[in-house]
C-alpha atoms as a PDB file:
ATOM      1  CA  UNK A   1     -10.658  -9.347  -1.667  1.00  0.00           C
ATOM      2  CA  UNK A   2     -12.671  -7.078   0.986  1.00  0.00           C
ATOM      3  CA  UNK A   3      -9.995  -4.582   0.759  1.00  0.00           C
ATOM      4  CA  UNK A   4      -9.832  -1.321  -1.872  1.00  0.00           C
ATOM      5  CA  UNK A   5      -6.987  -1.254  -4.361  1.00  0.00           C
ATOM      6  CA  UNK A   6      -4.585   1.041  -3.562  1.00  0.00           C
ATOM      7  CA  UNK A   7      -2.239   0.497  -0.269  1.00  0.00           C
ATOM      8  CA  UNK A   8       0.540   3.003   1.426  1.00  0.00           C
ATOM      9  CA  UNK A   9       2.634   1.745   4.064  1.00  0.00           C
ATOM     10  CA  UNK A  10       3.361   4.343   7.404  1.00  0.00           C
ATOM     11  CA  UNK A  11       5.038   3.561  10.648  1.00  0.00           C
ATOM     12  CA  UNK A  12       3.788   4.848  14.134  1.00  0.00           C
ATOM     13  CA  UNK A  13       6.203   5.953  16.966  1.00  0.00           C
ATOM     14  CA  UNK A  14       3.820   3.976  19.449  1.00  0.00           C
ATOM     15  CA  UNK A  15       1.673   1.417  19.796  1.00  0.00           C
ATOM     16  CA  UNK A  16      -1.885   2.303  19.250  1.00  0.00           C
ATOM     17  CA  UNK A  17      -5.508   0.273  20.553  1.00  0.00           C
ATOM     18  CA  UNK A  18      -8.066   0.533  17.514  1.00  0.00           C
ATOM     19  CA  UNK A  19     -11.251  -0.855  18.553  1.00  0.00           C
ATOM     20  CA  UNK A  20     -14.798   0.007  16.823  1.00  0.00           C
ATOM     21  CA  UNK A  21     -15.563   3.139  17.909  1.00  0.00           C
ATOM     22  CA  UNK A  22     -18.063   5.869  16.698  1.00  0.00           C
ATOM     23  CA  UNK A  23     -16.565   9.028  16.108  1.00  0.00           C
ATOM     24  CA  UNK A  24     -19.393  10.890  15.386  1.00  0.00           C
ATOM     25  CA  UNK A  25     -22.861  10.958  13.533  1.00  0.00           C
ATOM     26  CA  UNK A  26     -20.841  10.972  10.242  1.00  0.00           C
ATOM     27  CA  UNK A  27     -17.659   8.517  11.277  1.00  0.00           C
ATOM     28  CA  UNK A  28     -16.483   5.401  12.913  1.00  0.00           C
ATOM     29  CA  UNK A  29     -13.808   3.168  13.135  1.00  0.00           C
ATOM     30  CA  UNK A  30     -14.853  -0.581  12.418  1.00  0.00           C
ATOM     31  CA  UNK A  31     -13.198  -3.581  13.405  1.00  0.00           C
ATOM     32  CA  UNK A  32     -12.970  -6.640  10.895  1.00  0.00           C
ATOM     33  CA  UNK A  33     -10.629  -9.179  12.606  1.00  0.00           C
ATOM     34  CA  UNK A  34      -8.530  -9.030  15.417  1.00  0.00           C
ATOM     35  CA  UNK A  35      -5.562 -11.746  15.491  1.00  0.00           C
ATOM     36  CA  UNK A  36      -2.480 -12.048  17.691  1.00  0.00           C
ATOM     37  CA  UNK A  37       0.011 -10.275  15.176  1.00  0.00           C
ATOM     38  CA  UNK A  38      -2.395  -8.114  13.252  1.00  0.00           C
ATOM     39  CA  UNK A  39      -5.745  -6.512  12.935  1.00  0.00           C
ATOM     40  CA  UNK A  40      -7.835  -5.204  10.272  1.00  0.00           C
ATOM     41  CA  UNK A  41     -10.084  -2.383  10.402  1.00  0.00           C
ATOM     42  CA  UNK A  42     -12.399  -0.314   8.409  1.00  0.00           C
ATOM     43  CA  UNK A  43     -12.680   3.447   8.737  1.00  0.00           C
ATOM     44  CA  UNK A  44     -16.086   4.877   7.570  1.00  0.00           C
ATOM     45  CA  UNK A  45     -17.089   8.591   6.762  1.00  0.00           C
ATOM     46  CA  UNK A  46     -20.024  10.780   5.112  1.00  0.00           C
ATOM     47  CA  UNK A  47     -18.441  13.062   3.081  1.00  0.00           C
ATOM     48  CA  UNK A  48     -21.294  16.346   2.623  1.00  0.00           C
ATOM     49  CA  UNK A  49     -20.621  18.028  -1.012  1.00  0.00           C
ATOM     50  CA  UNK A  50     -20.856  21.402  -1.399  1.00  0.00           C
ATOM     51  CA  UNK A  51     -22.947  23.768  -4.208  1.00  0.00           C
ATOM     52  CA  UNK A  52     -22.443  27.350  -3.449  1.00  0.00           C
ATOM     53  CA  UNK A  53     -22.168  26.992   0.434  1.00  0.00           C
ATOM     54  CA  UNK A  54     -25.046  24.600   0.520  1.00  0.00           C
ATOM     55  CA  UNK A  55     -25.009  20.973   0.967  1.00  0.00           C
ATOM     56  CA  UNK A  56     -26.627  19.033  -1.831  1.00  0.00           C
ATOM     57  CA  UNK A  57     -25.700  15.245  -0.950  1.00  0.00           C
ATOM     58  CA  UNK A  58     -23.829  12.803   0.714  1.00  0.00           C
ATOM     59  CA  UNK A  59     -21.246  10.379  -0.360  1.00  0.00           C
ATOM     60  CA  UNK A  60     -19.983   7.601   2.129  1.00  0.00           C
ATOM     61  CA  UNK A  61     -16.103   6.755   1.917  1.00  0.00           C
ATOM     62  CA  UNK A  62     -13.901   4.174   3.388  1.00  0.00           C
ATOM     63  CA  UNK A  63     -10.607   3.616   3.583  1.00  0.00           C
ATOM     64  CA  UNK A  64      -9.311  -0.047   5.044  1.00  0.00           C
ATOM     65  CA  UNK A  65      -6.593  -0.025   7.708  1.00  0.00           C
ATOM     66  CA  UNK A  66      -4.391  -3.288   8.555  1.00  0.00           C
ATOM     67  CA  UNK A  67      -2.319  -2.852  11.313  1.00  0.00           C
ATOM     68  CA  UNK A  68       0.819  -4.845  12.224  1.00  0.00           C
ATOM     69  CA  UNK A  69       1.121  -5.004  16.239  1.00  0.00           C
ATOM     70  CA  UNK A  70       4.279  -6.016  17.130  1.00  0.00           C
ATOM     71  CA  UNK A  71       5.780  -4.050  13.516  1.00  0.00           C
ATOM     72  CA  UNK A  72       4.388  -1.060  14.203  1.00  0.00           C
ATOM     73  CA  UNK A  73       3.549  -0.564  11.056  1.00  0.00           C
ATOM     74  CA  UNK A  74       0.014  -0.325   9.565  1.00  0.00           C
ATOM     75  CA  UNK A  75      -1.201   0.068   5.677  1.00  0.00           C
ATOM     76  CA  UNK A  76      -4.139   1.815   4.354  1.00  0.00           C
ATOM     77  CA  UNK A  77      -6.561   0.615   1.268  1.00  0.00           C
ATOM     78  CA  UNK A  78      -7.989   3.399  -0.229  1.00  0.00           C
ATOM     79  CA  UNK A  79     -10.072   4.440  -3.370  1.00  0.00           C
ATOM     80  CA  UNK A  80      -7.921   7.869  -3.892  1.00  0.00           C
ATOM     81  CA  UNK A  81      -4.574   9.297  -2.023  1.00  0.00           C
ATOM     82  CA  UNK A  82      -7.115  11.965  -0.783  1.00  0.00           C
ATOM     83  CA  UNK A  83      -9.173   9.360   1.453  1.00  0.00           C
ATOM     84  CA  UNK A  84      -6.231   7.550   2.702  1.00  0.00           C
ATOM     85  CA  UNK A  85      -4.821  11.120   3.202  1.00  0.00           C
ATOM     86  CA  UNK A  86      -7.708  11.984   4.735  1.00  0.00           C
ATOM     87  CA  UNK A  87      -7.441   9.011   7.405  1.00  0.00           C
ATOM     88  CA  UNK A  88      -3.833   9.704   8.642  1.00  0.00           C
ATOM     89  CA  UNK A  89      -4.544  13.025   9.588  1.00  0.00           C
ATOM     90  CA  UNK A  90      -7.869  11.244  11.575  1.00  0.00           C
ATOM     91  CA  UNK A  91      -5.539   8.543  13.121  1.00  0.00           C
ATOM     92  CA  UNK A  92      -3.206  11.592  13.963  1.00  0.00           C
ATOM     93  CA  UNK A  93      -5.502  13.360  16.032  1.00  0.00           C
ATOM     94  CA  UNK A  94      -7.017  10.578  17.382  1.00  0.00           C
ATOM     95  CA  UNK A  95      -4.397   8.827  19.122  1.00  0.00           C
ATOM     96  CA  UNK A  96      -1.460  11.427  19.336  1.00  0.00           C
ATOM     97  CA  UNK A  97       0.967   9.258  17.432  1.00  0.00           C
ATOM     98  CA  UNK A  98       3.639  10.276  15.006  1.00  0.00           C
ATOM     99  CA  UNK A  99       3.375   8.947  11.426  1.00  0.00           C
ATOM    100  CA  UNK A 100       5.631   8.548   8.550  1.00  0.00           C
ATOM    101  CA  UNK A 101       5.326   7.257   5.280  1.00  0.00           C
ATOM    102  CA  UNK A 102       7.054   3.958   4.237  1.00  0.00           C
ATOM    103  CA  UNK A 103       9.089   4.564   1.842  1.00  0.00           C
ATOM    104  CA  UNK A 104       8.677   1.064   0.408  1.00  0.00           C
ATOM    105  CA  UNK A 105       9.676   1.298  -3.801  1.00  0.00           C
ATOM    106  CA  UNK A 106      13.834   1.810  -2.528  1.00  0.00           C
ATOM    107  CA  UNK A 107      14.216  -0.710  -0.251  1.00  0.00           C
ATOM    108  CA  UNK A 108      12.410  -3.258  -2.913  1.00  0.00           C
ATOM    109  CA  UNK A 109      14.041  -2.074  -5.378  1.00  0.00           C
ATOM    110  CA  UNK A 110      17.567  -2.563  -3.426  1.00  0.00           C
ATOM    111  CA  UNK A 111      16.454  -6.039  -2.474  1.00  0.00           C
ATOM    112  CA  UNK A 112      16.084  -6.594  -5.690  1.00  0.00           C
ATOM    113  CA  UNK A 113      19.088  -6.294  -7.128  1.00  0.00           C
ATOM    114  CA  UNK A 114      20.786  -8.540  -4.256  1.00  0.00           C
ATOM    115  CA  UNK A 115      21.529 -11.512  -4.109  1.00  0.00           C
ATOM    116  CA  UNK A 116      18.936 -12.574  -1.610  1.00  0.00           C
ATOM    117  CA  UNK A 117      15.950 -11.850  -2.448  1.00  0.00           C
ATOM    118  CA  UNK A 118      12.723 -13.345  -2.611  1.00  0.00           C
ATOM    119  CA  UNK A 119      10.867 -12.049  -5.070  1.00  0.00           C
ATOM    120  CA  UNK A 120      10.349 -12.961  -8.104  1.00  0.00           C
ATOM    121  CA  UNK A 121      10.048  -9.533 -11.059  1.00  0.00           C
ATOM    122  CA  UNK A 122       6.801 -10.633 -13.035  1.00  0.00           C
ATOM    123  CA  UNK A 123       6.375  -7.526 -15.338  1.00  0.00           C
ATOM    124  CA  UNK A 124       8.802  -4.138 -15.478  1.00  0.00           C
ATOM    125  CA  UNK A 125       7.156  -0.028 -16.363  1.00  0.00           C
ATOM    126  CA  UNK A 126       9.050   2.330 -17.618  1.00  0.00           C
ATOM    127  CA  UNK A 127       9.327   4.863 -20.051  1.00  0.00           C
ATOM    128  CA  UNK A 128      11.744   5.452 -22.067  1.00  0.00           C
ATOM    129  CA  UNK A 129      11.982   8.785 -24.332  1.00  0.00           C
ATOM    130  CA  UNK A 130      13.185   8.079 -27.912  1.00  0.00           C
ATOM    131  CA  UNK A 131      12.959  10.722 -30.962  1.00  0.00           C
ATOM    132  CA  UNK A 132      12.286  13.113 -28.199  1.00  0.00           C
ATOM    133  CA  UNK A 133       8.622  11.156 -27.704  1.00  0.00           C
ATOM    134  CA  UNK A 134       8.021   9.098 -24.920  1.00  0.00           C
ATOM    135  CA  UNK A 135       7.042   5.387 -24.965  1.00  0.00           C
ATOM    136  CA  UNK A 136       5.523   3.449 -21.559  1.00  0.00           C
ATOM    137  CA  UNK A 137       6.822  -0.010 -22.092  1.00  0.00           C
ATOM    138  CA  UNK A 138       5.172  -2.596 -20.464  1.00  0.00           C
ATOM    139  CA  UNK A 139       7.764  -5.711 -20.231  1.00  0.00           C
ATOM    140  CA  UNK A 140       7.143  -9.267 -19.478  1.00  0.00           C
ATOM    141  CA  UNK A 141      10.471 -10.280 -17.686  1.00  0.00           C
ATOM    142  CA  UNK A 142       9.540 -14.657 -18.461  1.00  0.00           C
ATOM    143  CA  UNK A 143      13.313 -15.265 -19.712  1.00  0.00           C
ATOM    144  CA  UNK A 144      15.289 -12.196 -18.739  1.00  0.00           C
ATOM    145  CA  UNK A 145      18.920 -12.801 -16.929  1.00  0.00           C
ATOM    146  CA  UNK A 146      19.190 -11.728 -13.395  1.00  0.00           C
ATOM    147  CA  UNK A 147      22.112  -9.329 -15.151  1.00  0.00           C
ATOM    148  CA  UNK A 148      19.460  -8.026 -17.419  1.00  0.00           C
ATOM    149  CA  UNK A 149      16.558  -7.383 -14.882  1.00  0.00           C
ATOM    150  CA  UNK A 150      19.348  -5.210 -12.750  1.00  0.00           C
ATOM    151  CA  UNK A 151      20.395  -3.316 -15.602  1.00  0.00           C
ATOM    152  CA  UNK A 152      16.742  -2.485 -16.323  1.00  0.00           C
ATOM    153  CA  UNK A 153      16.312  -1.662 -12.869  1.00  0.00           C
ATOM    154  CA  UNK A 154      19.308   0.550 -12.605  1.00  0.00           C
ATOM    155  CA  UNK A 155      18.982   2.527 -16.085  1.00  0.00           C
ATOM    156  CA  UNK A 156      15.182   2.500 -16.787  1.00  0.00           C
ATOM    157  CA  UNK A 157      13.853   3.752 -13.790  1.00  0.00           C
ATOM    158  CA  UNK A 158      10.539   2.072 -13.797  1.00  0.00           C
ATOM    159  CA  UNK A 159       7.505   3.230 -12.520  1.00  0.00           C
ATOM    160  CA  UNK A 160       6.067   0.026 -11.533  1.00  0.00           C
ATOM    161  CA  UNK A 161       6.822  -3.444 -10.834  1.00  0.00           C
ATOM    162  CA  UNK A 162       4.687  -6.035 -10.228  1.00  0.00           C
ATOM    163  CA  UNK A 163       6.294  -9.189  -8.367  1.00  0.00           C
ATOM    164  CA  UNK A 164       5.800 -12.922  -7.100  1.00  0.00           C
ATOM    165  CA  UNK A 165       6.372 -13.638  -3.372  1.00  0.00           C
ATOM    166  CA  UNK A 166       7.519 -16.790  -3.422  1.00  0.00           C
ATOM    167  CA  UNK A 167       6.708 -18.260   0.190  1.00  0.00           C
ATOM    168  CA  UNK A 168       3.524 -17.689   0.414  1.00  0.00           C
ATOM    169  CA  UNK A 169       2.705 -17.442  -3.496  1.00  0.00           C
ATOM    170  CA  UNK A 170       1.184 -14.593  -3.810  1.00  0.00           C
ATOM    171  CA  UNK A 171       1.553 -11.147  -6.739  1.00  0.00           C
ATOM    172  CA  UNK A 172       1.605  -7.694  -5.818  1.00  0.00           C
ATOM    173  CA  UNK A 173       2.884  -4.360  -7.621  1.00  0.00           C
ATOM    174  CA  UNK A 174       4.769  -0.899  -6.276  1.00  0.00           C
ATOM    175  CA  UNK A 175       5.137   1.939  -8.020  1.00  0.00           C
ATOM    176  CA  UNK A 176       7.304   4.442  -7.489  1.00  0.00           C
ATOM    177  CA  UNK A 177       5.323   6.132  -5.193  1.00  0.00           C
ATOM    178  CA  UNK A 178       5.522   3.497  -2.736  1.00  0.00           C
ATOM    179  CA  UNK A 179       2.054   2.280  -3.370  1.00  0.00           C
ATOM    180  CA  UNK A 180       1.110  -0.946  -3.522  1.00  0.00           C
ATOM    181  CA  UNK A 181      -1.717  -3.166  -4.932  1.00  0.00           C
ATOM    182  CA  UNK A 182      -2.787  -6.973  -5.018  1.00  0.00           C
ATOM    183  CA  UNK A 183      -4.981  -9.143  -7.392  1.00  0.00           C
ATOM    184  CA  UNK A 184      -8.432  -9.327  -6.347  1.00  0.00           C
ATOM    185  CA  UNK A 185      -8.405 -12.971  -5.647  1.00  0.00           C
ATOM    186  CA  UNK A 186      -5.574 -12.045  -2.970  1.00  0.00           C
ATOM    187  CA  UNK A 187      -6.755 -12.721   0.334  1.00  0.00           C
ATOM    188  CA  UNK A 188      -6.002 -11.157   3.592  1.00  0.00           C
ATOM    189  CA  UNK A 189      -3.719 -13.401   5.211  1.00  0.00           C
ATOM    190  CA  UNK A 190      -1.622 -13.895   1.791  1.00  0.00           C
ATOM    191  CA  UNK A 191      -1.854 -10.031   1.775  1.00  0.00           C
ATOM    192  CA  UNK A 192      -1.056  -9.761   5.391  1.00  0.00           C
ATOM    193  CA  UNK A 193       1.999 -11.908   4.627  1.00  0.00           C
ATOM    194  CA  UNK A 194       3.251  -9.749   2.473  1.00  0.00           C
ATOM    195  CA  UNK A 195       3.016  -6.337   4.303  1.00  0.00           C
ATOM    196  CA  UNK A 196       5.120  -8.026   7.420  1.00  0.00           C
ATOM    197  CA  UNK A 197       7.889  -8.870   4.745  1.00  0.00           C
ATOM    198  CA  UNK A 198       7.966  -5.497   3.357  1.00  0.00           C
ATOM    199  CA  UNK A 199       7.506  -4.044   6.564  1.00  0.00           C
ATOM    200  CA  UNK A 200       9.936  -5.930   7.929  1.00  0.00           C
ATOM    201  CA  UNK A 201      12.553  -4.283   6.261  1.00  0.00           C
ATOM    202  CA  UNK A 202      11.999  -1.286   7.919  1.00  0.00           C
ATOM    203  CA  UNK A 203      12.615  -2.589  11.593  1.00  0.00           C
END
């Protein structure tokens, strides 16, 4: 997988052209694919660190950007919340657009305990607090009852979940955050197949 770990979900109030395009000396947006329903991009930065008011290196940073066209909708892959932070603020200013943050963990989470959904709940988080300690439990679901995955889900509060889409076979985890992540052997069209069903429950 070209992409970094770590992906958050935002919607845009407009469509928006990304094309390669240097920023400056220090940034650019770079262009990786361009299909009919989505696009994925690379956005590259030097980041100059700081010793008392002088700079003393240079670190380069990227953040990936897949962008569903006709969703709206685009997710970033990022090393560290601060980079892909770092990038909406960028695409903000950049081309005027409103973003928001998907809030992606609820609406799985409903989905999940309906009766139509299509994923399949590989492994549950959670803690759970006993003798006034707490435990992270780490819980292979191979064998659990629909019943018993939705009372987990309702009383455990889990931090992440990792899950099985099952049309286009492919595993991915959210945590409560609303981040995702994907195996490394995940390409980007199984990938991109799952961002338009998650993002699809937005529209």
């Amino acid at each position: 997988m070209l992409l970094e770990r770590d992906c958050v979900g935002y919607s845009v109030d407009s469509d928006i052209k990304i094309s390669s395009k240097k920023i400056s000396n220090f940034e650019e947006i770079e262009t990786l694919s361009d299909s009919v329903s989505y696009q994925v991009h690379r956005y590259n930065w030097v980041d100059p660190i700081r010793y008392r008011e002088k700079f003393i290196s240079k670190t380069t940073k990227s953040v990936s950007i897949i962008y569903l066209k006709s969703d709206l909708t685009f997710f970033l892959f990022g090393n560290s919340e601060s980079n892909i932070t770092y990038v909406v603020s960028r695409l903000k200013s950049l081309f005027s657009i409103h973003i928001e943050k998907l809030d992606l963990y609820p609406k799985i989470v409903s989905e999940l305990l309906s009766k139509n959904k299509k994923y399949k709940i590989v492994n549950i988080q959670f803690v759970r607090e006993t003798d006034q300690l707490e435990k992270w439990i780490s819980l292979d679901t191979v064998g659990l009852s629909q019943n018993e995955l939705s009372k987990i889900l309702r009383e455990e509060t889990p931090q992440a979940i990792s899950l099985y889409l099952e049309f286009n076979n492919t595993y991915f985890t959210v945590d409560v955050h609303s981040s995702m992540s994907f195996n490394d052997t995940s390409s980007i069209p199984e990938i991109v197949g799952v961002l338009k069903y998650v993002g699809s429950c937005f529209s």
